[in-house]
N, C-alpha and C. Protein backbone atom coordinates (compact mmCIF):
# COMPACT_ATOMS: atom_id res chain seq x y z
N UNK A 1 -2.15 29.39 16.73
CA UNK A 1 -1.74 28.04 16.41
C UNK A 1 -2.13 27.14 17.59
N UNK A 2 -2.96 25.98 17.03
CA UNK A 2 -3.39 24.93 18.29
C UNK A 2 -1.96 24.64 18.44
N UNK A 3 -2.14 24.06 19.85
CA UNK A 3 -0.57 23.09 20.56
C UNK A 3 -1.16 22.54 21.20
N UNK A 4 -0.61 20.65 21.50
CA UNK A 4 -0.68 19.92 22.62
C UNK A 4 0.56 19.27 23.16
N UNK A 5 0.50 18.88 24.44
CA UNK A 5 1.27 18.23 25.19
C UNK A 5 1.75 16.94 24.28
N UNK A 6 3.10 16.72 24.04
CA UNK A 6 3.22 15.19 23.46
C UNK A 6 3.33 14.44 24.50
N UNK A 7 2.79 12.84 24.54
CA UNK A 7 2.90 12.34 25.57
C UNK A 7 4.34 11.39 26.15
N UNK A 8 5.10 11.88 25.41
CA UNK A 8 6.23 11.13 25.90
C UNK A 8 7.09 12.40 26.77
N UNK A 9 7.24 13.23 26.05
CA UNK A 9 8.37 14.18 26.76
C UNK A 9 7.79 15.48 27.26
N UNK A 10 6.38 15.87 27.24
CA UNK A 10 5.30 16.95 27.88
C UNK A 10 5.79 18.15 27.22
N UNK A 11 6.17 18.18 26.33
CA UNK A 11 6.89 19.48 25.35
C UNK A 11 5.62 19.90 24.70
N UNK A 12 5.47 21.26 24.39
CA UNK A 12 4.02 22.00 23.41
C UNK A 12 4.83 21.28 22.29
N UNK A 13 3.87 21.22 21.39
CA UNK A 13 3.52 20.91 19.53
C UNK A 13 2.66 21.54 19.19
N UNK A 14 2.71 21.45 17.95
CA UNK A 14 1.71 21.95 16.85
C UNK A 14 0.87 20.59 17.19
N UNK A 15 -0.15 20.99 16.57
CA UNK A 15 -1.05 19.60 15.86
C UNK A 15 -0.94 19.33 14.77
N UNK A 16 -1.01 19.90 13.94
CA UNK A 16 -0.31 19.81 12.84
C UNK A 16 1.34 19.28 12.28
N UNK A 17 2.05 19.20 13.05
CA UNK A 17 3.34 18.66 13.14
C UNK A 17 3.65 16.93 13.21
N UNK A 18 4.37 16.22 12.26
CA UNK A 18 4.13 14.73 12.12
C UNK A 18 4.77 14.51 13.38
N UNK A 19 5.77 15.30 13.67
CA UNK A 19 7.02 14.45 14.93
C UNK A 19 6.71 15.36 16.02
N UNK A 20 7.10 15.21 16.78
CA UNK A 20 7.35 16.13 17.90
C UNK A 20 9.05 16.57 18.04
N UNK A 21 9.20 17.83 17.87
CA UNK A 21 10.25 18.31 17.96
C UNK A 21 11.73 18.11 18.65
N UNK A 22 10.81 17.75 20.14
CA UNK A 22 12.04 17.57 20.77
C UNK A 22 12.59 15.94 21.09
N UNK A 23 11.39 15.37 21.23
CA UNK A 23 11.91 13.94 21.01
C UNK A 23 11.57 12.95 20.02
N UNK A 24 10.98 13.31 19.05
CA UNK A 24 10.72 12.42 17.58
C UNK A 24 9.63 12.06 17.61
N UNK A 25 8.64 11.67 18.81
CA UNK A 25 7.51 10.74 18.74
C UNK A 25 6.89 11.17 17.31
N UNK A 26 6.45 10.44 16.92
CA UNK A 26 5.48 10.84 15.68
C UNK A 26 4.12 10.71 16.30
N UNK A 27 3.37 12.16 15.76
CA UNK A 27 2.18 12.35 16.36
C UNK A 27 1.01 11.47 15.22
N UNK A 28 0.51 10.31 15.86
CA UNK A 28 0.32 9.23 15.12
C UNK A 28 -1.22 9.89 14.55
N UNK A 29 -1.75 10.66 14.91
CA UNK A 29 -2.77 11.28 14.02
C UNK A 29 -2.62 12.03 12.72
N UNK A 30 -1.56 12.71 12.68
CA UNK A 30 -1.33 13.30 11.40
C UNK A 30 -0.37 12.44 10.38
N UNK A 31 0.26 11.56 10.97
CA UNK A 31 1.08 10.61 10.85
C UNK A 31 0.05 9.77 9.71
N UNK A 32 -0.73 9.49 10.06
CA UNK A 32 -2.03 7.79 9.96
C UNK A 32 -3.07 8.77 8.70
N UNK A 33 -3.17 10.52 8.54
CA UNK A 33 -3.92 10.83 8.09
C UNK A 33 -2.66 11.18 6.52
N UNK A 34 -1.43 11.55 6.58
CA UNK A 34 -0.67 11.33 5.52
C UNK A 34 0.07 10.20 4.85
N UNK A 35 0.37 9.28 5.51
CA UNK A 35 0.51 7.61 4.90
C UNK A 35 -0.79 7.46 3.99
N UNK A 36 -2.59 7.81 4.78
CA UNK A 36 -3.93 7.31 3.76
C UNK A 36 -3.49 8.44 2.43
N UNK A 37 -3.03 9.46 2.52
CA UNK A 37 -3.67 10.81 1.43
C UNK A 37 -2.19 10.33 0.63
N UNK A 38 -0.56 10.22 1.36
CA UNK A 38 0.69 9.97 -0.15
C UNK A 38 0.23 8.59 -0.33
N UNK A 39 0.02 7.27 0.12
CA UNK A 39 0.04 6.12 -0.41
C UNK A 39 -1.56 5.66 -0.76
N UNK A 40 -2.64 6.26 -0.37
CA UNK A 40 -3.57 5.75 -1.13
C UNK A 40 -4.11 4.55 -0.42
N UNK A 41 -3.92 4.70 1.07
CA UNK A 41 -4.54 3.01 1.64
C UNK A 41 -5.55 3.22 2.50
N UNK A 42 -6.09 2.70 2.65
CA UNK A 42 -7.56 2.82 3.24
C UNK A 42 -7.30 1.36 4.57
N UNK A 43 -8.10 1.02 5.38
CA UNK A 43 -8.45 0.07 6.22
C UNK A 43 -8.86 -0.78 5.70
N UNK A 44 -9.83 -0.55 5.07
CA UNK A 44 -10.52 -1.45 4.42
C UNK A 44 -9.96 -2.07 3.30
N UNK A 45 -9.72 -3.09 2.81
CA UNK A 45 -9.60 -3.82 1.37
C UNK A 45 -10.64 -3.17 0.49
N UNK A 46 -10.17 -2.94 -0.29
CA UNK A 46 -10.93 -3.00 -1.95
C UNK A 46 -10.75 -4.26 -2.13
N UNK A 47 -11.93 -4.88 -2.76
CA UNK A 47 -12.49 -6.07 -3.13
C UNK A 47 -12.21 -6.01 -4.87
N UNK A 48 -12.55 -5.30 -5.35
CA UNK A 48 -12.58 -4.56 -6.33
C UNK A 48 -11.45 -5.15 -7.24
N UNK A 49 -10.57 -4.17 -6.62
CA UNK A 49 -9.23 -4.16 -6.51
C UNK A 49 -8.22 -5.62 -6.84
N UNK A 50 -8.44 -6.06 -5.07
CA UNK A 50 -7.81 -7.55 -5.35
C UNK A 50 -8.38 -8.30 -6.37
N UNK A 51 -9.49 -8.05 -6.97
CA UNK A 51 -10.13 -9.31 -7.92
C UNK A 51 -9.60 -8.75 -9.28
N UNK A 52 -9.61 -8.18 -9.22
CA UNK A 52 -8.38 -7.85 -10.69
C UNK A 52 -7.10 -8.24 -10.73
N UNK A 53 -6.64 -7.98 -9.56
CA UNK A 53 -5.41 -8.53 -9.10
C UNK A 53 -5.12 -10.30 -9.40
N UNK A 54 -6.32 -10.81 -9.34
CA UNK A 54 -6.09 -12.60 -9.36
C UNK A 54 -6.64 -12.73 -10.67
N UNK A 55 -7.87 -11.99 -11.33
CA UNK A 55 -7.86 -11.97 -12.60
C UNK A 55 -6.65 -12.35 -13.32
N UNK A 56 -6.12 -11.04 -13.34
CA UNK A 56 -4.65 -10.50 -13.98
C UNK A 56 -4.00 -11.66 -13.98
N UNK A 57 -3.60 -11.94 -13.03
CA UNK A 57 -2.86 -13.90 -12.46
C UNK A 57 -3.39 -14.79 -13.19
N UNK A 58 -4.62 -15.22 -13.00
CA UNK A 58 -4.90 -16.40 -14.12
C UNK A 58 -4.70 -16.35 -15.10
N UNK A 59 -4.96 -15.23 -16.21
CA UNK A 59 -4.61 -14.79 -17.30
C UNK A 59 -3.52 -14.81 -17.67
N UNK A 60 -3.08 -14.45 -17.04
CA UNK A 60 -1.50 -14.59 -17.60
C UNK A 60 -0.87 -15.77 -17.48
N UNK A 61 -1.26 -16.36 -16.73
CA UNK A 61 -0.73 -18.18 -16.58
C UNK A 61 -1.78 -18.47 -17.11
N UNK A 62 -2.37 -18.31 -18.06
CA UNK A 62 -3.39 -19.16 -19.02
C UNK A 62 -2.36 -19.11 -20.12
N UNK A 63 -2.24 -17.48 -20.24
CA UNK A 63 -1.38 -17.47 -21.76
C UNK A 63 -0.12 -18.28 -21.59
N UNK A 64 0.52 -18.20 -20.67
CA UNK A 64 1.84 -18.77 -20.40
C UNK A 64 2.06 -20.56 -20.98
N UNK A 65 0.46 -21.00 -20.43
CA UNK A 65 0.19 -21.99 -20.42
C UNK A 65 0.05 -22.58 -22.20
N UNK A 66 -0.55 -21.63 -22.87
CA UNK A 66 -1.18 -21.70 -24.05
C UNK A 66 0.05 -21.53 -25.18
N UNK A 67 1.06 -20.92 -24.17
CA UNK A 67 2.21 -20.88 -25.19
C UNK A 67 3.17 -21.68 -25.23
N UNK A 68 3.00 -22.85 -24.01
CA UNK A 68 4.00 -23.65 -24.20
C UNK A 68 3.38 -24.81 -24.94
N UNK A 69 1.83 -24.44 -24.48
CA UNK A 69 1.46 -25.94 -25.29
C UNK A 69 1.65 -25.94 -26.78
N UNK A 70 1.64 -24.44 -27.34
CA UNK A 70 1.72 -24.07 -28.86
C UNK A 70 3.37 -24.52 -29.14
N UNK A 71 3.61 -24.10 -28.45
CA UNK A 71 5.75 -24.85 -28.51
C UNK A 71 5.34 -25.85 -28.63
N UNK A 72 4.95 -26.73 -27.81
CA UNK A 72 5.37 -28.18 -27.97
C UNK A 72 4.78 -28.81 -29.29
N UNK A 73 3.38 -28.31 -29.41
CA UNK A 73 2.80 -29.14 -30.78
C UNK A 73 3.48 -28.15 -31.89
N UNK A 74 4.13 -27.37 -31.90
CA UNK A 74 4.85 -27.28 -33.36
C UNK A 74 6.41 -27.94 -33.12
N UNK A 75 6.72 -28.07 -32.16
CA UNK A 75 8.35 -28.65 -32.44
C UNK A 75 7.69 -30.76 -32.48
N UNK A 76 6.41 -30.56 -31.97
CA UNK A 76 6.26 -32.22 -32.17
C UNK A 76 5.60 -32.41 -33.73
N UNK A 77 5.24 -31.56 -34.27
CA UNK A 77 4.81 -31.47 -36.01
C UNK A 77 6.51 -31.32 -36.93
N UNK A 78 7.53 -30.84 -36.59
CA UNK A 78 8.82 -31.11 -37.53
C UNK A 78 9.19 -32.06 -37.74
C-alpha cells in the first residue's frame, strides 16, 4: 500500500484515503477526483449544456406569455 506524509500533522496515509486519519485534512487529490466522478462537474463549462438551459427559459416564458395573452382575449370576447 502507497503512503504519504499529510502535510498538516506528518502522520503516514494511504493515497487513496479522502481524509487523513488523524487530523481530517482532506487529501484534496482524491477529494477533487470524487466530487468530478459522484457529481458530474468538470472545470470547464459545457456550452452545450447552458444553452439548453436558456433555451428551456425562453420557452417557457414564451408559453407563459402566450397564455396569458389567450386569457385576456377570451375573457375580453364575453
Amino acid at each position: 500500500m502507497m503512503q504519504k506524509k499529510c502535510p498538516q500533522c506528518k502522520n503516514l496515509i494511504s493515497i487513496t484515503s479522502p481524509t487523513c486519519l488523524f487530523c481530517g485534512r482532506p487529501n484534496k487529490f482524491v477529494t477533487n477526483n470524487y466530487v468530478k466522478k459522484k457529481w458530474n462537474k468538470e472545470y470547464k463549462k459545457d456550452r452545450f449544456s447552458n444553452f439548453k438551459i436558456i433555451i428551456s427559459k425562453k420557452i417557457s416564458l414564451l408559453f407563459i406569455i402566450i397564455g396569458i395573452l389567450i386569457i385576456l382575449l377570451i375573457s375580453l370576447y364575453k
